[in-house]
PDB file of N, CA and C in Angstrom:
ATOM      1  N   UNK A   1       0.815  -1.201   0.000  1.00  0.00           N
ATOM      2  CA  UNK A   1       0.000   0.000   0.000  1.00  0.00           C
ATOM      3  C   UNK A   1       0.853   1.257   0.000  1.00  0.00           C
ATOM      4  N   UNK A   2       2.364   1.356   0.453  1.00  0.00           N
ATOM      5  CA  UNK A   2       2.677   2.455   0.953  1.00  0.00           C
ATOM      6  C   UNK A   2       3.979   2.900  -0.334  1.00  0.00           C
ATOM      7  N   UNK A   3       3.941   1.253  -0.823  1.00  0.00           N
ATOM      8  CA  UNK A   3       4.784   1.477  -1.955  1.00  0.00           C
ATOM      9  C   UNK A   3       6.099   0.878  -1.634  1.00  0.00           C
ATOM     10  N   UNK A   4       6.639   0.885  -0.562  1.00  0.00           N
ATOM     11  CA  UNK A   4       7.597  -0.112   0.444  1.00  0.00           C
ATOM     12  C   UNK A   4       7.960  -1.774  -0.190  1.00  0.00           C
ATOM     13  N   UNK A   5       9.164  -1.763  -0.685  1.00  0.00           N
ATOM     14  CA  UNK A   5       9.431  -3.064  -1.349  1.00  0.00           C
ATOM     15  C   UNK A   5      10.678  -3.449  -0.479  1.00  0.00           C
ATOM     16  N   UNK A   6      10.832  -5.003  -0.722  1.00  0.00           N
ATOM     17  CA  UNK A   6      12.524  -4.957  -0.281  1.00  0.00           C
ATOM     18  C   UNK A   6      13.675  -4.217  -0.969  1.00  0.00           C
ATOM     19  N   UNK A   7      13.523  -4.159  -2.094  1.00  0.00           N
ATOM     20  CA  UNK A   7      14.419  -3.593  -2.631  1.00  0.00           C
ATOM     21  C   UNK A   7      14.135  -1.719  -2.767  1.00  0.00           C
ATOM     22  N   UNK A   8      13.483  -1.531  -2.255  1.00  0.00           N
ATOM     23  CA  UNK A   8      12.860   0.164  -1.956  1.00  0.00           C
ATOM     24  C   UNK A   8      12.560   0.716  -0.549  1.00  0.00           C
ATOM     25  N   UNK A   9      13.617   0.523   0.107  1.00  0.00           N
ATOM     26  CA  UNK A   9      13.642   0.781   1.557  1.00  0.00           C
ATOM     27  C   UNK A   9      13.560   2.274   1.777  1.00  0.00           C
ATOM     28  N   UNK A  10      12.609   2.642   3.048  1.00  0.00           N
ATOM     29  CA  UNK A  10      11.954   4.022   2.960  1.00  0.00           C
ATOM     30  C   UNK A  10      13.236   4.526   4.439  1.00  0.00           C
ATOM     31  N   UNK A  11      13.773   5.378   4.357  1.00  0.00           N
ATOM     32  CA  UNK A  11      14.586   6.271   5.213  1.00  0.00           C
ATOM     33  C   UNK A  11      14.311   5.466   6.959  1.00  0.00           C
ATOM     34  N   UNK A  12      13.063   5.148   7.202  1.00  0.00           N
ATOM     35  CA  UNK A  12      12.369   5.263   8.532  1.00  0.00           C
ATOM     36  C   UNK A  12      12.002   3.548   8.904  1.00  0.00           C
ATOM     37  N   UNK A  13      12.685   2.501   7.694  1.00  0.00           N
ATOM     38  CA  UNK A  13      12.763   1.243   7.857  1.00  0.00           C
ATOM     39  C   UNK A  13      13.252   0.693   9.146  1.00  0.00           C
ATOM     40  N   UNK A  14      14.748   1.302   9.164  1.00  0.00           N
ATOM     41  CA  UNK A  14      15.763   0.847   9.927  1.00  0.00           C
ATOM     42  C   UNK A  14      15.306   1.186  11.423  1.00  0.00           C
ATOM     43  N   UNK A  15      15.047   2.430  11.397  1.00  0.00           N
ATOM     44  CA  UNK A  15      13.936   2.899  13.053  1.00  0.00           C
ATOM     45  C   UNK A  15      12.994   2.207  13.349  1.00  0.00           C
ATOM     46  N   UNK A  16      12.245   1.526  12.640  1.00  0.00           N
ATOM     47  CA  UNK A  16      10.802   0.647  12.630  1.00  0.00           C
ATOM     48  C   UNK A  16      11.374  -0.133  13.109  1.00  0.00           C
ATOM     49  N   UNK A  17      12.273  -0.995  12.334  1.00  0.00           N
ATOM     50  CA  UNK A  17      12.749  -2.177  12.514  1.00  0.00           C
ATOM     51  C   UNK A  17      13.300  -2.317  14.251  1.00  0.00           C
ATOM     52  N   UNK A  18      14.230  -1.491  14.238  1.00  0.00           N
ATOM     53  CA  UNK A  18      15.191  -1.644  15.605  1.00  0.00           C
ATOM     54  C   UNK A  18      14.174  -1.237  16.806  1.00  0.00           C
ATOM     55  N   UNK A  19      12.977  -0.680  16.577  1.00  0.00           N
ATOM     56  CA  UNK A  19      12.012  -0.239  18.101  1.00  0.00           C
ATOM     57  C   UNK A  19      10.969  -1.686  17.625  1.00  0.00           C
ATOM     58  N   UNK A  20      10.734  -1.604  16.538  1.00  0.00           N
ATOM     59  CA  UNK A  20       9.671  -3.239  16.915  1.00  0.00           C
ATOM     60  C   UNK A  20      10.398  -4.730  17.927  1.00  0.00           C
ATOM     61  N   UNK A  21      12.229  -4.243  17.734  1.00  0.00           N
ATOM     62  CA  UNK A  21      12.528  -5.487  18.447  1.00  0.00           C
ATOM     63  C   UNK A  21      12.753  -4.754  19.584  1.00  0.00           C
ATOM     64  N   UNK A  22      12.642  -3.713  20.331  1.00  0.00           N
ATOM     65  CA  UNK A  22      13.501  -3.301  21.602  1.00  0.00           C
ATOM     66  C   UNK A  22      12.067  -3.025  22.078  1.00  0.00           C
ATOM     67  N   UNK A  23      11.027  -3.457  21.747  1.00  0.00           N
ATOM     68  CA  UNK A  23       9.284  -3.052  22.211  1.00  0.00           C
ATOM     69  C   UNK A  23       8.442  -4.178  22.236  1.00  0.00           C
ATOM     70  N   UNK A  24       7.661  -4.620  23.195  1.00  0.00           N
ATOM     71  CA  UNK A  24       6.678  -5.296  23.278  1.00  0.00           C
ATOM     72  C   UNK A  24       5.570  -4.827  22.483  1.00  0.00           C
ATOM     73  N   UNK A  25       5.608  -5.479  21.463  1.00  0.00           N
ATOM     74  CA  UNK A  25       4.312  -4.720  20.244  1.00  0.00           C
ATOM     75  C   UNK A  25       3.565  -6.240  19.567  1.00  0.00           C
ATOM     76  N   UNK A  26       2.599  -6.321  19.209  1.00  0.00           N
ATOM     77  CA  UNK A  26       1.774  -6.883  18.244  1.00  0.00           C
ATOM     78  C   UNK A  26       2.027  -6.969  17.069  1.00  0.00           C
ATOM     79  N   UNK A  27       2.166  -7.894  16.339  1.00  0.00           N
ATOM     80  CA  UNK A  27       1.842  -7.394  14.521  1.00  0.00           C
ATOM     81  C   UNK A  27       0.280  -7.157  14.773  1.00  0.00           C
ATOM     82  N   UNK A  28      -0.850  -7.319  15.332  1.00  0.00           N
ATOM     83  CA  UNK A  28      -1.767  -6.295  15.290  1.00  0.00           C
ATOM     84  C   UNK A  28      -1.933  -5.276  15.539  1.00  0.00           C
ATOM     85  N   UNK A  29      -1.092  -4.477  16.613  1.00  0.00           N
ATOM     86  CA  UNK A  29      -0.706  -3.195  17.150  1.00  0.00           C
ATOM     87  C   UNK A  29      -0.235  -2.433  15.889  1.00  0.00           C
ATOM     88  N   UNK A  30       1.075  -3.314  15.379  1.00  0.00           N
ATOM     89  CA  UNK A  30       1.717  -2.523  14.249  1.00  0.00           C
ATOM     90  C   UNK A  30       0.333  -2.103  13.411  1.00  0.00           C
ATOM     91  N   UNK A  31      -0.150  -3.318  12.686  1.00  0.00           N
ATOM     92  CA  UNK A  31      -0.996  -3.088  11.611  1.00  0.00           C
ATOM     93  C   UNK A  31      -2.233  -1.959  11.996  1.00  0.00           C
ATOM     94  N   UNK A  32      -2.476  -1.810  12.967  1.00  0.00           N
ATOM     95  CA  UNK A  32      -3.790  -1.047  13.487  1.00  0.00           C
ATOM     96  C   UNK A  32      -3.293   0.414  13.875  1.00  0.00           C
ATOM     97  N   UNK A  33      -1.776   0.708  13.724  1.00  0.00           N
ATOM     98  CA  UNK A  33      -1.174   1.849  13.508  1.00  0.00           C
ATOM     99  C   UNK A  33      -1.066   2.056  12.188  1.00  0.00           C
ATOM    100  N   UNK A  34      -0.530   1.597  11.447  1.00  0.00           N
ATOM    101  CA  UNK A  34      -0.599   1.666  10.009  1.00  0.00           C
ATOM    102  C   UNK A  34      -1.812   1.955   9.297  1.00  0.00           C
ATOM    103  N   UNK A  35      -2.730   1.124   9.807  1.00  0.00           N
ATOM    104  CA  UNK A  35      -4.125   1.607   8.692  1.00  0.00           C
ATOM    105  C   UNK A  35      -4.588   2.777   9.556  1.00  0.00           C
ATOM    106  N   UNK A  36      -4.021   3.254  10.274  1.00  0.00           N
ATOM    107  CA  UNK A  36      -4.911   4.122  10.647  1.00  0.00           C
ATOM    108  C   UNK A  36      -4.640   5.921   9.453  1.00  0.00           C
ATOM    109  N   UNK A  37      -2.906   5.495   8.944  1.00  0.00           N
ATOM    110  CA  UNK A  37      -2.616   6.850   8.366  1.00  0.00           C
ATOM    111  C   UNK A  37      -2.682   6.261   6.696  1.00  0.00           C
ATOM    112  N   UNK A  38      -2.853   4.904   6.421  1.00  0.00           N
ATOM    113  CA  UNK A  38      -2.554   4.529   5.310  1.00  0.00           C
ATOM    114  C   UNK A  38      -3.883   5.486   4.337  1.00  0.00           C
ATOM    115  N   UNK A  39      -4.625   5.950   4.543  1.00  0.00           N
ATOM    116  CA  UNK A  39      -5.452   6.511   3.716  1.00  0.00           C
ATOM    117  C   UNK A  39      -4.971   7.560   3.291  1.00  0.00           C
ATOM    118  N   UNK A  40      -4.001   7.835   3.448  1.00  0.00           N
ATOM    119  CA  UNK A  40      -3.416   9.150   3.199  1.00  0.00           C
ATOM    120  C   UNK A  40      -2.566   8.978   2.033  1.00  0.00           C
ATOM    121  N   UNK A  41      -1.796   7.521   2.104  1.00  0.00           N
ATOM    122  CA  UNK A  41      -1.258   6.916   0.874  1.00  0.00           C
ATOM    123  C   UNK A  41       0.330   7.682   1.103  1.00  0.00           C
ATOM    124  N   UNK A  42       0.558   8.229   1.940  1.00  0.00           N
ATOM    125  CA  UNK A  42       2.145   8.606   2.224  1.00  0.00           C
ATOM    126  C   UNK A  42       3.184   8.299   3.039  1.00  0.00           C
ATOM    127  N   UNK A  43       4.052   6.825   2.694  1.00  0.00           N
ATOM    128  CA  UNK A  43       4.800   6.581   3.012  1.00  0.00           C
ATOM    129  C   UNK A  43       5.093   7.231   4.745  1.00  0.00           C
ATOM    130  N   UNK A  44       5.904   8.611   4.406  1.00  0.00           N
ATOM    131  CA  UNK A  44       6.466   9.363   5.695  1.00  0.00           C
ATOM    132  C   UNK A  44       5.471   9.350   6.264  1.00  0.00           C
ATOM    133  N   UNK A  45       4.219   9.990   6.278  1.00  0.00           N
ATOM    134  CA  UNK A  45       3.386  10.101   7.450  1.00  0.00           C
ATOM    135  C   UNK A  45       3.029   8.751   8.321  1.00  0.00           C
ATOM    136  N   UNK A  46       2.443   7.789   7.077  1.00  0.00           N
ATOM    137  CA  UNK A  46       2.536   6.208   8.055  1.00  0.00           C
ATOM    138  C   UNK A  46       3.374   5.776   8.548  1.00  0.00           C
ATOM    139  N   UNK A  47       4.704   5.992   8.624  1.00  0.00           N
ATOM    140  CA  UNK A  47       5.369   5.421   8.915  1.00  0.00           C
ATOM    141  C   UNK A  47       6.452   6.280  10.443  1.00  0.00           C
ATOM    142  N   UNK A  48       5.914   7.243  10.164  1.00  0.00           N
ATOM    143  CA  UNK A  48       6.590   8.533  11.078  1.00  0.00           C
ATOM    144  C   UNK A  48       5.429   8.479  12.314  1.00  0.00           C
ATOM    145  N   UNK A  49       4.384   8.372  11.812  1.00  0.00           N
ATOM    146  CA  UNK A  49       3.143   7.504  13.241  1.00  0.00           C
ATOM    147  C   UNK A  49       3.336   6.025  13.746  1.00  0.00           C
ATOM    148  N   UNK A  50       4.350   5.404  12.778  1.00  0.00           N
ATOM    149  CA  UNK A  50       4.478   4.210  13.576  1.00  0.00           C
ATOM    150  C   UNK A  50       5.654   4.361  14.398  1.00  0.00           C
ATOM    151  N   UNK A  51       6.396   5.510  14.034  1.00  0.00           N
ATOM    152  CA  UNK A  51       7.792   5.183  15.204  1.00  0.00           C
ATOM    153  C   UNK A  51       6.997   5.768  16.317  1.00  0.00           C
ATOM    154  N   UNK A  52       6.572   7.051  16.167  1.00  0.00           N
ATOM    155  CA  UNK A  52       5.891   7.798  17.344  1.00  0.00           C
ATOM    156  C   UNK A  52       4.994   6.664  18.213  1.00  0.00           C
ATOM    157  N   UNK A  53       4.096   5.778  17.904  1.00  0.00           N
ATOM    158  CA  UNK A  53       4.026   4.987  18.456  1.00  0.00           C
ATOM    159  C   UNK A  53       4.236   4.077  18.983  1.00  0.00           C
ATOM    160  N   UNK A  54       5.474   3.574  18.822  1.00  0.00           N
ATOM    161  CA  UNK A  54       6.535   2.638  18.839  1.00  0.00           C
ATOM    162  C   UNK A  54       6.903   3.191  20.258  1.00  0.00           C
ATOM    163  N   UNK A  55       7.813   4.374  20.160  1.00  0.00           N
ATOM    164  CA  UNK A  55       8.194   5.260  21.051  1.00  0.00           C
ATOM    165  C   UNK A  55       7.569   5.417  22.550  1.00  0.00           C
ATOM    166  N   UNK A  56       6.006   5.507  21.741  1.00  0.00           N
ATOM    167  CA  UNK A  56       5.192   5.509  23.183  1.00  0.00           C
ATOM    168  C   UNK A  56       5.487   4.903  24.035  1.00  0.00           C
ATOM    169  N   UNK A  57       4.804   3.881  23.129  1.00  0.00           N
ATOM    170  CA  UNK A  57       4.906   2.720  23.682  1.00  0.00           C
ATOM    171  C   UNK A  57       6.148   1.827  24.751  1.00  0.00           C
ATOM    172  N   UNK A  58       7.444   2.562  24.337  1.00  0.00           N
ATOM    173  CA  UNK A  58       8.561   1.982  24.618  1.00  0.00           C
ATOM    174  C   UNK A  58       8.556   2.057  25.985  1.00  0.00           C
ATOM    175  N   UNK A  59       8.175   3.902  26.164  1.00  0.00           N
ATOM    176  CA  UNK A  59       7.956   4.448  27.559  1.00  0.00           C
ATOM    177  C   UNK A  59       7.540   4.029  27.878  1.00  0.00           C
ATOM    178  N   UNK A  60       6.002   3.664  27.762  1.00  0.00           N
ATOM    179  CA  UNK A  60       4.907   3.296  28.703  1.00  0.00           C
ATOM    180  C   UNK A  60       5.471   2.169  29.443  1.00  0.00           C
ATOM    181  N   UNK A  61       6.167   1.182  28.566  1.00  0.00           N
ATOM    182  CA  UNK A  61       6.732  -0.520  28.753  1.00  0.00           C
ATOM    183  C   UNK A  61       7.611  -0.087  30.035  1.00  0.00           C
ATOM    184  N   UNK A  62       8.918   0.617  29.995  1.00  0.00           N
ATOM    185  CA  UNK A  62       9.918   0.794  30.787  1.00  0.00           C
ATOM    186  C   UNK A  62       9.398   1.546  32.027  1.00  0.00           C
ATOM    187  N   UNK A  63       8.175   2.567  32.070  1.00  0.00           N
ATOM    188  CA  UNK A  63       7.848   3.391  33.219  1.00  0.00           C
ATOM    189  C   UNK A  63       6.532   1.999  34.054  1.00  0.00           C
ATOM    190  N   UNK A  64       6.315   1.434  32.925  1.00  0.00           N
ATOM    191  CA  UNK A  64       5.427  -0.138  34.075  1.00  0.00           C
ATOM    192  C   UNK A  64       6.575  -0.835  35.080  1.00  0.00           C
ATOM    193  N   UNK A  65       7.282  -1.094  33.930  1.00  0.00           N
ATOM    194  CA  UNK A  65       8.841  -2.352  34.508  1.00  0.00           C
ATOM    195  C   UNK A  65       9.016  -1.162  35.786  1.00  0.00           C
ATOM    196  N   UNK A  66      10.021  -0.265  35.666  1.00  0.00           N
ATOM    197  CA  UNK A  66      10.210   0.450  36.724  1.00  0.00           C
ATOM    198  C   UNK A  66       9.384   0.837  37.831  1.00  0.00           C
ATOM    199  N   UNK A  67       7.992   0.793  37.728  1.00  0.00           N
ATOM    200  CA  UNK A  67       6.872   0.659  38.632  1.00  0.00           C
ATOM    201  C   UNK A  67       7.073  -0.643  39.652  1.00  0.00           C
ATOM    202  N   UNK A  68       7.138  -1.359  38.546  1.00  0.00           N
ATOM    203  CA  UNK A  68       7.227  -2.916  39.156  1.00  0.00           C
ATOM    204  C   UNK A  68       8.339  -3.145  39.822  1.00  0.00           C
ATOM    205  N   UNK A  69       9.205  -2.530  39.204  1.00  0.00           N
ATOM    206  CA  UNK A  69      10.734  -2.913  40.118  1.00  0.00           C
ATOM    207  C   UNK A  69      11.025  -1.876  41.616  1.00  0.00           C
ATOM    208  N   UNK A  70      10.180  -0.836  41.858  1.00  0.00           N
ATOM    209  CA  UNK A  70      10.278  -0.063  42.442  1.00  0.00           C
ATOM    210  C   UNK A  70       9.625  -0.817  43.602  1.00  0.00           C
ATOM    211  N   UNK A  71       7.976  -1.507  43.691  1.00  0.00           N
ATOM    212  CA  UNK A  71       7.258  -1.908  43.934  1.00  0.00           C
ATOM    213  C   UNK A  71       7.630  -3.447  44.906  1.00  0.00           C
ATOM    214  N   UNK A  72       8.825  -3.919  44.191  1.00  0.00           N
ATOM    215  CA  UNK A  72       9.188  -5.160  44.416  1.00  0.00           C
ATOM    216  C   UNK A  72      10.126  -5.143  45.628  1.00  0.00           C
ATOM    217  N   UNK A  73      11.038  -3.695  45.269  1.00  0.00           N
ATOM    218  CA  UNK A  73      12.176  -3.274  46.058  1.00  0.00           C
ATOM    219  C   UNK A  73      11.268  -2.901  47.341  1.00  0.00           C
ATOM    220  N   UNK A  74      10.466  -2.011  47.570  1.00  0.00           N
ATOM    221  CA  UNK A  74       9.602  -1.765  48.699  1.00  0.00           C
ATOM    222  C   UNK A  74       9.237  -3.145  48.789  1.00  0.00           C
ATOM    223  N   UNK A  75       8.565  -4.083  49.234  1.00  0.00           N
ATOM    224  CA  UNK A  75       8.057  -4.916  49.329  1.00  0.00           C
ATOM    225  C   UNK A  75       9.215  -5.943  49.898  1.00  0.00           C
ATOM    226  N   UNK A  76      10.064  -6.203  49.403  1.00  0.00           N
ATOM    227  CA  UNK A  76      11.395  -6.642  49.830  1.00  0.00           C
ATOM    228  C   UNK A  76      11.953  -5.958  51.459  1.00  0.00           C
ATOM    229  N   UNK A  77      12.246  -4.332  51.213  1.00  0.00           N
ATOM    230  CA  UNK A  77      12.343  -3.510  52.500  1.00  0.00           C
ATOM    231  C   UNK A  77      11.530  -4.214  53.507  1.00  0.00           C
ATOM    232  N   UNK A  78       9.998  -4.321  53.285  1.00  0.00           N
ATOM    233  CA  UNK A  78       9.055  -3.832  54.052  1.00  0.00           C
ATOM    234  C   UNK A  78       9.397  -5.520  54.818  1.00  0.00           C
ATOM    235  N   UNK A  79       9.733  -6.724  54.190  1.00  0.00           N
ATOM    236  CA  UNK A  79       9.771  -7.972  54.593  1.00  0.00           C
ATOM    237  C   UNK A  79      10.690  -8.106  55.804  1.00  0.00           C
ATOM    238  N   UNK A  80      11.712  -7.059  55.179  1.00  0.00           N
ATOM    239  CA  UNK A  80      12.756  -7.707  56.118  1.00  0.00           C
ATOM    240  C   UNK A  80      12.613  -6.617  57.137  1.00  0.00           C
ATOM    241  N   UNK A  81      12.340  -5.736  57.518  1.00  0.00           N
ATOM    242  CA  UNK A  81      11.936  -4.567  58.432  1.00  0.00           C
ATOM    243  C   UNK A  81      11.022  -5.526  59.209  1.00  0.00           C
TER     244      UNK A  81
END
């Protein structure tokens, strides 16, 4: 749809690529980001909403973990106190 081949790699591949593996994501997540700008039919914009979401997402992942690890560490304190 976006025009994206293997052999026609778009500037914003290599960013996609390297946050889909460093992110807990869906290939339905991906895809349900994608159609959401694909009507637009422009490469950069779909694909410049998928890092941004990617991104979010990354945060959201690392500020849970750190919740959790914060959470665990209290809980640990509180045992041995």
């Amino acid at each position: 749809y976006l025009g994206i081949a293997v052999d026609n790699h778009h500037r914003l591949c290599g960013e996609v690529e390297g946050l889909i593996a460093s992110t807990e994501v869906t290939p339905a997540e991906v895809a349900e980001e994608l159609m959401k700008t694909v009507k637009s039919d422009d490469a950069d914009v779909a694909l410049q909403g998928l890092v941004n979401f990617l991104k979010r997402k990354k945060v959201e992942s690392n500020k849970v973990e750190d919740e959790f690890i914060e959470g665990t560490e209290k809980a640990k304190r509180q045992k041995i106190e």
